[in-house]
Protein backbone atom coordinates (compact mmCIF):
# COMPACT_ATOMS: atom_id res chain seq x y z
CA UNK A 1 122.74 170.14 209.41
CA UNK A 2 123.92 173.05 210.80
CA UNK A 3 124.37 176.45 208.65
CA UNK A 4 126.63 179.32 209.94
CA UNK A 5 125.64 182.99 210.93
CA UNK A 6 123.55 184.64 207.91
CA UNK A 7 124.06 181.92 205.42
CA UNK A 8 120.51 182.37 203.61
CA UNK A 9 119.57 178.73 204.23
CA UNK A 10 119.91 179.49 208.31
CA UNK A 11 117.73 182.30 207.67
CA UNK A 12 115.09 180.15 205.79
CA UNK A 13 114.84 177.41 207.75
CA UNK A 14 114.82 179.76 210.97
CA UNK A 15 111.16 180.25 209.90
CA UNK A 16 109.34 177.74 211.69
CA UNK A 17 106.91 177.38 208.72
CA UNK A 18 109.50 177.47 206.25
CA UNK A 19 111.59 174.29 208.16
CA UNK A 20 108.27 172.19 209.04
CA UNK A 21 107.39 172.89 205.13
CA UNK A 22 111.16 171.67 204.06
CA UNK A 23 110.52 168.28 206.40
CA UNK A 24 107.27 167.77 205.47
CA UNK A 25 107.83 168.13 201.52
CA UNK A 26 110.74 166.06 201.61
CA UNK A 27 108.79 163.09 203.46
CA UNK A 28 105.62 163.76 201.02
CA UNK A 29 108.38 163.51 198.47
CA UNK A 30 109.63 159.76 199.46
CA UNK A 31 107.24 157.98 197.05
CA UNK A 32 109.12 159.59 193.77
CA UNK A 33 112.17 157.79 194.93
CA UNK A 34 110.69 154.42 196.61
CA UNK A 35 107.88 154.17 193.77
CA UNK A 36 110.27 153.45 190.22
CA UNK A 37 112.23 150.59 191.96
CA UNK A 38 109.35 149.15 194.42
CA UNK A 39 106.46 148.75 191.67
CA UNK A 40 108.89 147.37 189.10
CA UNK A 41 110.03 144.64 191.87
CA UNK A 42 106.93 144.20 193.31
CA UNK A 43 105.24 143.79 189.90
CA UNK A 44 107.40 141.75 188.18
CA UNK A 45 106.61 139.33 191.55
CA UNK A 46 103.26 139.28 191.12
CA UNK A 47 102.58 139.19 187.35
CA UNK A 48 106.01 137.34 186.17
CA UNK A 49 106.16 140.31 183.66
CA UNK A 50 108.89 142.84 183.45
CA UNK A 51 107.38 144.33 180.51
CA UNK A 52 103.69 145.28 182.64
CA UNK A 53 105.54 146.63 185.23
CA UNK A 54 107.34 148.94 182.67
CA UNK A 55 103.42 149.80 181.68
CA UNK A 56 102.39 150.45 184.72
CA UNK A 57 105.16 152.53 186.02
CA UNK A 58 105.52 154.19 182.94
CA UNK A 59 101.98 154.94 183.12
CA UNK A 60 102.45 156.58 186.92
CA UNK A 61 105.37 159.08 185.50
CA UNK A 62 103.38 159.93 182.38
CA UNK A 63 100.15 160.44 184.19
CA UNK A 64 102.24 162.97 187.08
CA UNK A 65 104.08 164.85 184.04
CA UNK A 66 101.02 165.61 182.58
CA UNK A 67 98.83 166.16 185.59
CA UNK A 68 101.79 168.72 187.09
CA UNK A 69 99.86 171.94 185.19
CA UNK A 70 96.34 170.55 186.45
CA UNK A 71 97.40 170.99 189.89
CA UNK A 72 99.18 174.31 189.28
CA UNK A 73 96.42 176.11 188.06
CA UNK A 74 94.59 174.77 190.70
CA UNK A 75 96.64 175.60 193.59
CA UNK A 76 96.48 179.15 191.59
CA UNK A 77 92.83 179.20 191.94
CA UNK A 78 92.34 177.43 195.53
CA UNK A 79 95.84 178.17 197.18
CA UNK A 80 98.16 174.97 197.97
CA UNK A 81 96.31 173.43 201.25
CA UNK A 82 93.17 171.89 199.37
CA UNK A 83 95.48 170.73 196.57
CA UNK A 84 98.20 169.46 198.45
CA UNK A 85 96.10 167.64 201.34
CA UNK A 86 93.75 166.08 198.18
CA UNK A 87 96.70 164.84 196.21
CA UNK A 88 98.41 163.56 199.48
CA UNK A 89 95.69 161.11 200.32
CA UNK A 90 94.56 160.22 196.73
CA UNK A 91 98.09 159.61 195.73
CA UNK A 92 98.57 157.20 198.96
CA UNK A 93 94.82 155.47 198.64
CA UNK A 94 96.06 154.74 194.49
CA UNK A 95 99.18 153.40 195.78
CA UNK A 96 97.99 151.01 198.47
CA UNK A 97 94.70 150.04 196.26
CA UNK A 98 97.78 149.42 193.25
CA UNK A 99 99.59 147.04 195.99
CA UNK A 100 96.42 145.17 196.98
CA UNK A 101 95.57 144.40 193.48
CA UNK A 102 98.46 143.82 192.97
CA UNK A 103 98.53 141.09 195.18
CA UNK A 104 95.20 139.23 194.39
CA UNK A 105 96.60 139.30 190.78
CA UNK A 106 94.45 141.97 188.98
CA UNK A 107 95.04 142.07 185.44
CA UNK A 108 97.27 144.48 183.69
CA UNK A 109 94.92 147.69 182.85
CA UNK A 110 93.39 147.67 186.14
CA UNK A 111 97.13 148.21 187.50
CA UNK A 112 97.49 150.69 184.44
CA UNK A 113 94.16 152.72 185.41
CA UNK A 114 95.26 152.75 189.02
CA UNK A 115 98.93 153.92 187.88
CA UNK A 116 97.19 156.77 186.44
CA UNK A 117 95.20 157.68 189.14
CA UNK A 118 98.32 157.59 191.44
CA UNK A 119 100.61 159.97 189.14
CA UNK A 120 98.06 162.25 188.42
CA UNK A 121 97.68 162.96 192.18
CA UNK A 122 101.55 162.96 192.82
CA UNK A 123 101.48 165.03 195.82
CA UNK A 124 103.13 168.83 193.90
CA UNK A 125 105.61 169.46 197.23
CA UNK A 126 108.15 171.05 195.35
CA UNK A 127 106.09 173.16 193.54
CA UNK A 128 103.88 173.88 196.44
CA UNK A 129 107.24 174.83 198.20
CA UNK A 130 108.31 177.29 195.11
CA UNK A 131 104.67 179.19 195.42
CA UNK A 132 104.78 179.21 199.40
CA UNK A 133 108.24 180.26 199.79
CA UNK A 134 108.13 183.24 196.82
CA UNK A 135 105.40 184.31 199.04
CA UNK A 136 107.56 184.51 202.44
CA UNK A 137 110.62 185.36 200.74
CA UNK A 138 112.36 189.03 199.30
CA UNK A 139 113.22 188.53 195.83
CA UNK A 140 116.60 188.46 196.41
CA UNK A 141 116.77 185.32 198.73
CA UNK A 142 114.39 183.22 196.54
CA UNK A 143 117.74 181.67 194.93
CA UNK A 144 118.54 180.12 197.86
CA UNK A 145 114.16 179.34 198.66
CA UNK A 146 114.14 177.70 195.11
CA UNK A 147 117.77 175.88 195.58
CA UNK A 148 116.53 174.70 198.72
CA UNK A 149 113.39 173.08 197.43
CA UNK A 150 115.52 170.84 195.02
CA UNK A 151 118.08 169.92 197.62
CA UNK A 152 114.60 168.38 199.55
CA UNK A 153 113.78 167.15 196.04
CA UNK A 154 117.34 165.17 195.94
CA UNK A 155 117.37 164.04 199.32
CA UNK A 156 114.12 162.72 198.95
CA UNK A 157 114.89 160.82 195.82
CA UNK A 158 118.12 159.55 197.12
CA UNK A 159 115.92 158.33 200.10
CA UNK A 160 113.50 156.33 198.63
CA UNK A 161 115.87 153.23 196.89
CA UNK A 162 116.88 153.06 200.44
CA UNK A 163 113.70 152.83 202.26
CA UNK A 164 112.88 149.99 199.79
CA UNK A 165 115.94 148.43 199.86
CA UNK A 166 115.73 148.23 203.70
CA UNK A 167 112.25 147.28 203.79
CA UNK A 168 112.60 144.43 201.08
CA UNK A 169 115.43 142.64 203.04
CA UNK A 170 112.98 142.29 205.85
CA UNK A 171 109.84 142.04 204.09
CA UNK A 172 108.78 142.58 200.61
CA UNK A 173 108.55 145.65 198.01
CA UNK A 174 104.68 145.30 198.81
CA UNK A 175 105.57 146.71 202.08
CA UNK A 176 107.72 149.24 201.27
CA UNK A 177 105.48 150.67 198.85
CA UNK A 178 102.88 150.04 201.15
CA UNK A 179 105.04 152.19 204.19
CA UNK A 180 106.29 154.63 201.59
CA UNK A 181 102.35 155.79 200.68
CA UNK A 182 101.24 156.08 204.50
CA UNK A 183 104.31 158.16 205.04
CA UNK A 184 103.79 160.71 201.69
CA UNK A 185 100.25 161.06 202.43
CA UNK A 186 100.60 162.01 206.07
CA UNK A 187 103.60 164.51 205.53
CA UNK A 188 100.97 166.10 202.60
CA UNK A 189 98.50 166.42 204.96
CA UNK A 190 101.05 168.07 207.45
CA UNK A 191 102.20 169.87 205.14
CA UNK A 192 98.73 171.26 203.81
CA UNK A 193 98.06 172.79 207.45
CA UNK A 194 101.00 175.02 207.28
CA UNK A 195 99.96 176.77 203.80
CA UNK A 196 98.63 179.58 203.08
CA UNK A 197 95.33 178.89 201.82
CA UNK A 198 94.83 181.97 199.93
CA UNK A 199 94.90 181.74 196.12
CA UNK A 200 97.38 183.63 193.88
CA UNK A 201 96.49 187.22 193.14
CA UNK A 202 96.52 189.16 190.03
CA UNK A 203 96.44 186.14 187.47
CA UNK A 204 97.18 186.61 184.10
CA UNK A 205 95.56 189.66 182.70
CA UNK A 206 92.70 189.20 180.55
CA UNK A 207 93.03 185.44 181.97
CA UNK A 208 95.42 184.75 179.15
CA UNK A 209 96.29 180.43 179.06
CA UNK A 210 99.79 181.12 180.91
CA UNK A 211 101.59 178.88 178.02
CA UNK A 212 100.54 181.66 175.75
CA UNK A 213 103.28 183.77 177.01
CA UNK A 214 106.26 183.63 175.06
CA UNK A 215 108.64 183.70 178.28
CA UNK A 216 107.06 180.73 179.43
CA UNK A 217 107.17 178.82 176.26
CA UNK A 218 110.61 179.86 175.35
CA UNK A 219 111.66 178.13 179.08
CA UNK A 220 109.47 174.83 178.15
CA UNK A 221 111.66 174.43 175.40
CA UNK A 222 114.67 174.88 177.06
CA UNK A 223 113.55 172.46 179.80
CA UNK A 224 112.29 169.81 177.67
CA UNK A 225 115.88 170.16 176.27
CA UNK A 226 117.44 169.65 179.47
CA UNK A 227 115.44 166.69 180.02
CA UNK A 228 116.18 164.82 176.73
CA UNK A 229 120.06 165.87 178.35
CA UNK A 230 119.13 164.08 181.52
CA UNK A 231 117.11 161.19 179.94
CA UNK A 232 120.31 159.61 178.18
CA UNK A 233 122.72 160.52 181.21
CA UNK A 234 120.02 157.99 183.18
CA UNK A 235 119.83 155.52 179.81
CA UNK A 236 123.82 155.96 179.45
CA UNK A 237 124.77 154.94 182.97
CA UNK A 238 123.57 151.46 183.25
CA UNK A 239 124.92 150.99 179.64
CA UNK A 240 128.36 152.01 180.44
CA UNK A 241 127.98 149.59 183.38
CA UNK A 242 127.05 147.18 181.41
CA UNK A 243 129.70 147.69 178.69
CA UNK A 244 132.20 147.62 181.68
CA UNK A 245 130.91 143.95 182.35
CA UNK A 246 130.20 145.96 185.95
CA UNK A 247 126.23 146.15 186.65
CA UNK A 248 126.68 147.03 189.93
CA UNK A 249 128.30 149.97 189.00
CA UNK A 250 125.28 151.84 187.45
CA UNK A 251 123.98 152.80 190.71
CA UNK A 252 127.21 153.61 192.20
CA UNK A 253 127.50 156.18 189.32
CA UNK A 254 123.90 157.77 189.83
CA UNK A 255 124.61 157.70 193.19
CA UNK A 256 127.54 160.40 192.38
CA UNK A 257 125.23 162.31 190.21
CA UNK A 258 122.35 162.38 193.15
CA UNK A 259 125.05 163.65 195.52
CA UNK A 260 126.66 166.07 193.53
CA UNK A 261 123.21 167.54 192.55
CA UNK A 262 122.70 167.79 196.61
CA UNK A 263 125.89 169.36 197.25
CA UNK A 264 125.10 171.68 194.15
CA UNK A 265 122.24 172.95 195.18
CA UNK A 266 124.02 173.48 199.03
CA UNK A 267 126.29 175.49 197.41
CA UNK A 268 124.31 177.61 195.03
CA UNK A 269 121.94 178.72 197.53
CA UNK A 270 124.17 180.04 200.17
CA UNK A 271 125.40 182.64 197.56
CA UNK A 272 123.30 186.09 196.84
CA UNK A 273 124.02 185.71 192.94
CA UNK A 274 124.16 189.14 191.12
CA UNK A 275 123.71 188.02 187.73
CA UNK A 276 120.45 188.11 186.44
CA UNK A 277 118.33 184.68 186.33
CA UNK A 278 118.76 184.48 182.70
CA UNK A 279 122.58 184.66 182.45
CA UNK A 280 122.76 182.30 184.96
CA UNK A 281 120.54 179.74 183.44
CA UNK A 282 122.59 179.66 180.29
CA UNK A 283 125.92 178.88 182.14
CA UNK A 284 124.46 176.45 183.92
CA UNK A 285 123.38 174.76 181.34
CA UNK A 286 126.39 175.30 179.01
CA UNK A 287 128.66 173.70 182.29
CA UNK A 288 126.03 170.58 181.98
CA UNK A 289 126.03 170.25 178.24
CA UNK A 290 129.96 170.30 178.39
CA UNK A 291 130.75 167.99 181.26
CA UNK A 292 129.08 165.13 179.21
CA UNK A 293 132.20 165.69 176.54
CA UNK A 294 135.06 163.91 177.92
CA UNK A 295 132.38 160.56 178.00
CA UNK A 296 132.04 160.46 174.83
CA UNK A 297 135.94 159.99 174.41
CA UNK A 298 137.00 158.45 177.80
CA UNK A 299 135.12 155.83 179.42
CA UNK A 300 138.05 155.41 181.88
CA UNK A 301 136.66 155.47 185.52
CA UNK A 302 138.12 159.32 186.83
CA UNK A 303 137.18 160.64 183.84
CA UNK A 304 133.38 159.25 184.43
CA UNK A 305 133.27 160.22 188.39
CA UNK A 306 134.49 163.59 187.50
CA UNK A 307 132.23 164.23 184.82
CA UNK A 308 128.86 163.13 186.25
CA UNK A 309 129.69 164.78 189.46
CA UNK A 310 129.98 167.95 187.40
CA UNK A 311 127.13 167.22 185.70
CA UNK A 312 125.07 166.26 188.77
CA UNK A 313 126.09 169.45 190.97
CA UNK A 314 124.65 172.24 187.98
CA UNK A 315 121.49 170.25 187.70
CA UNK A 316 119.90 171.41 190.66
CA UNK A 317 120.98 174.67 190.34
CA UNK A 318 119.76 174.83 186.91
CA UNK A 319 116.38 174.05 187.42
CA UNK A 320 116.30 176.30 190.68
CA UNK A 321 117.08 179.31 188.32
CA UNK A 322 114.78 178.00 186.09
CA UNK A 323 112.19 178.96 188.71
CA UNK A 324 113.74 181.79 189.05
CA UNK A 325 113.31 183.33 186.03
CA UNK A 326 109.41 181.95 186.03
CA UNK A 327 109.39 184.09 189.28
CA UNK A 328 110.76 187.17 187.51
CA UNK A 329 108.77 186.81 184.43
CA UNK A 330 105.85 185.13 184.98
CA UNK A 331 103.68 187.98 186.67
CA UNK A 332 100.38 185.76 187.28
CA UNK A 333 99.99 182.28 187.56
CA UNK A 334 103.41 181.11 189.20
CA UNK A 335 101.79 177.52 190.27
CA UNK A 336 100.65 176.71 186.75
CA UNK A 337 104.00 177.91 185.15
CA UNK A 338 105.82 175.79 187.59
CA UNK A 339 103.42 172.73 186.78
CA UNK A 340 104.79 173.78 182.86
CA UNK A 341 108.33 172.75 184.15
CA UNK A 342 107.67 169.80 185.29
CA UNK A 343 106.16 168.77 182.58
CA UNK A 344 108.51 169.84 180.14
CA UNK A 345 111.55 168.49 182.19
CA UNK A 346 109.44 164.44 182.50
CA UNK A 347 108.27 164.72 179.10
CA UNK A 348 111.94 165.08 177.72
CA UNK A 349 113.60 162.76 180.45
CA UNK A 350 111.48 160.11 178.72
CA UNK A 351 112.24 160.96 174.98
CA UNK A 352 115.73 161.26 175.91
CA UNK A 353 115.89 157.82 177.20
CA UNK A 354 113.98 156.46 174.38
CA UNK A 355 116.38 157.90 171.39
CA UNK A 356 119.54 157.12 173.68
CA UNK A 357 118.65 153.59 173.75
CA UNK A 358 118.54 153.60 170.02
CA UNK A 359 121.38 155.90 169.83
CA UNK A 360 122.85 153.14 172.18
CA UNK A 361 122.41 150.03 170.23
CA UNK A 362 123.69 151.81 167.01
CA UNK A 363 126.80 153.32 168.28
CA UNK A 364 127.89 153.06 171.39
CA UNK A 365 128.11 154.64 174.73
CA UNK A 366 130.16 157.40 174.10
CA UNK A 367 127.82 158.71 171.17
CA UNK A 368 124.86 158.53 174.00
CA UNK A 369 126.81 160.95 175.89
CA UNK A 370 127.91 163.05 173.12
CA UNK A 371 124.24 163.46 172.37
CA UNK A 372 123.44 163.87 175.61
CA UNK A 373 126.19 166.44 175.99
CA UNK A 374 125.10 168.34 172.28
CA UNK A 375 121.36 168.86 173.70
CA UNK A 376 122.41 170.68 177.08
CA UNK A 377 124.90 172.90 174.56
CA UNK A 378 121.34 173.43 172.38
CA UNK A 379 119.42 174.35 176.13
CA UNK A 380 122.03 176.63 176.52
CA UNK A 381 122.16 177.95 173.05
CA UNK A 382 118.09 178.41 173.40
CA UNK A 383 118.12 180.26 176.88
CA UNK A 384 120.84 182.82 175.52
CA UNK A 385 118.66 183.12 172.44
CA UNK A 386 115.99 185.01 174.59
CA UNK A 387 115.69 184.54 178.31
CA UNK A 388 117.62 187.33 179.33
CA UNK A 389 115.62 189.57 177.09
CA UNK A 390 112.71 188.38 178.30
CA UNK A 391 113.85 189.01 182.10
CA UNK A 392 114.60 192.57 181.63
CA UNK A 393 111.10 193.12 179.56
CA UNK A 394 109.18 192.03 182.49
CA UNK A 395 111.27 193.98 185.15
CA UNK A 396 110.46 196.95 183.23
CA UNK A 397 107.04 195.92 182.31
């Protein structure tokens, strides 16, 4: 892809680190896309139980929300080349031991514990890219660093199905899960040789727990919002598919969302944005919260493809300024506070799915999407409340 004259991605990825960084993360990236699909096929194979692969792969997301934090604060403490060339390999050696037992027909908590092992040590490339590229990067260009880490992010996720899809129609899921770990851990370890090995300095004065600081816990609640938002947009797709007697359909419509987040986040970045993080945070998230309306009204077809696209192309660019403002607040710690987002964002992804399946069964598609649009209105509502604020405290801190 080829970016004109001064457009701020040229200028990024005209740094030879920053480019063999943005390959490298996206490739060390491939299992969060080829994982969710190939262990619930390959699972349900080998056990004849849809409800342990749920387990199993439930227990992989869980374990990598959760472990996020864990490997901020130690990429804080050690820098991002120990903790990103670790995670690669454990996360690859859990996956492939997970396939072989898999295949002599281990029993269910053996595949759990080794689920555990393998989300915990989810290689943290797009955080490792946020920490590495604040470093290399003015202040004013880390819009476009951030946005660029989440179009990597996307791509990589968008990827993944594909990789399995191909790789099942000649061989099995086994083998593309097998394919997908060799290539994550190997792009880790590349990408481990081009940090900077250094640790972060300063810290948190007084070595304060960084979710102590009200800026930071003010922005897990407003990601944990957006991720209750996101959770029924995923639960409300394959039910308006199904509702349309149309299964096929559901990935053809996150398919839209997945490219319009790409595109977003093309677009964001290559503009030097003059409001501050804050402000921008809360439009985003008011345009997100209000493009889920017109579902809960209007199921018809351009209606949907308009609305998730909309949806899909400020969600990138959301949680890029969401960085942003842990960049401009967060003083010491960056890595851990970035782990915090992660965390909050997977955490409510999976309550959101849970209470839109109920919401769901009780009444309807459309109310799924009106919740899902009322809780991006309520992120919104929560980052005007005090984000801005808390941006201008710490610039004149």
């Amino acid at each position: 892809m080829e970016f004109p004259a001064g457009h701020p991605y040229r200028q990024l990825l005209g740094t030879p680190i920053v480019s063999g960084q943005a390959i490298l993360g996206l490739l060390a990236q491939i299992t969060q896309g080829a994982a969710p699909i190939g262990l619930v096929l390959m699972l349900t194979q080998t056990t004849g139980s849809l409800a342990i692969a749920g387990l199993v792969s439930g227990s992989v997301w869980l374990a990598a929300a959760i472990g996020r934090p864990i490997q901020g604060r130690l990429i804080d403490q050690h820098g991002t080349r120990l903790v990103m060339a670790g995670s690669g390999l454990v996360h690859a050696s859990a996956l492939i031991a997970m396939v072989a037992a898999a295949a002599v027909r281990s029993n269910a908590w053996e595949l759990i514990a080794l689920g555990v092992v393998c989300g915990v040590a989810l290689p943290p490339a797009s955080l490792s890219m946020r920490v590495e590229w604040g470093k290399r990067t003015p202040s004013a260009e880390r819009t476009a660093a951030y946005s660029l880490v989440y179009l990597t992010q996307g791509i990589a996720i968008m990827a993944g199905p594909l990789l399995v899809a191909g790789l099942v129609e000649i061989g099995s899921a086994m083998l593309a899960l097998v394919i997908a770990a060799f290539v994550s851990g190997a792009a880790s370890v590349g990408f481990a040789s081009l940090a900077n090995s250094d640790s972060q300095r300063g810290g948190v004065s007084g070595g304060q727990p960084v979710l102590r600081l009200r800026s930071l816990q003010l922005l897990v609640v407003v990601m944990v919002l957006l991720g209750i938002e996101l959770g029924a947009v995923q639960l409300g797709l394959p039910a308006l598919a199904l509702g349309m007697a149309n299964p096929a359909l559901g990935g053809l419509l996150a398919a839209v969302v997945s490219a319009a987040g790409i595109a977003g986040s093309l677009l964001y970045g290559a503009k030097r944005w003059r409001a501050d993080a804050g402000t921008s945070l809360a439009l985003l998230l008011c345009l997100a919260g209000a493009a889920e309306a017109p579902l809960a009204f209007s199921q018809a077809l351009p209606v949907v493809f308009v609305s998730l696209a909309l949806f899909g192309a400020v969600l990138s660019p959301a949680l890029a300024t969401a960085s942003l403002v842990v960049d401009r607040s967060i003083l010491g710690r960056p890595a851990e506070a970035f782990g915090w987002l992660s965390t909050a964002v997977g955490l409510g992804t999976s309550a959101g799915t849970s209470v839109a399946g109920i919401v769901a069964q009780r009444g309807g598609v459309g109310l799924v999407f009106l919740f899902a649009g009322c809780t991006g209105l309520m992120a919104a509502l929560s980052a005007t409340a005090g984000l801005k604020s808390l941006v201008q405290q710490a610039r004149t801190s």
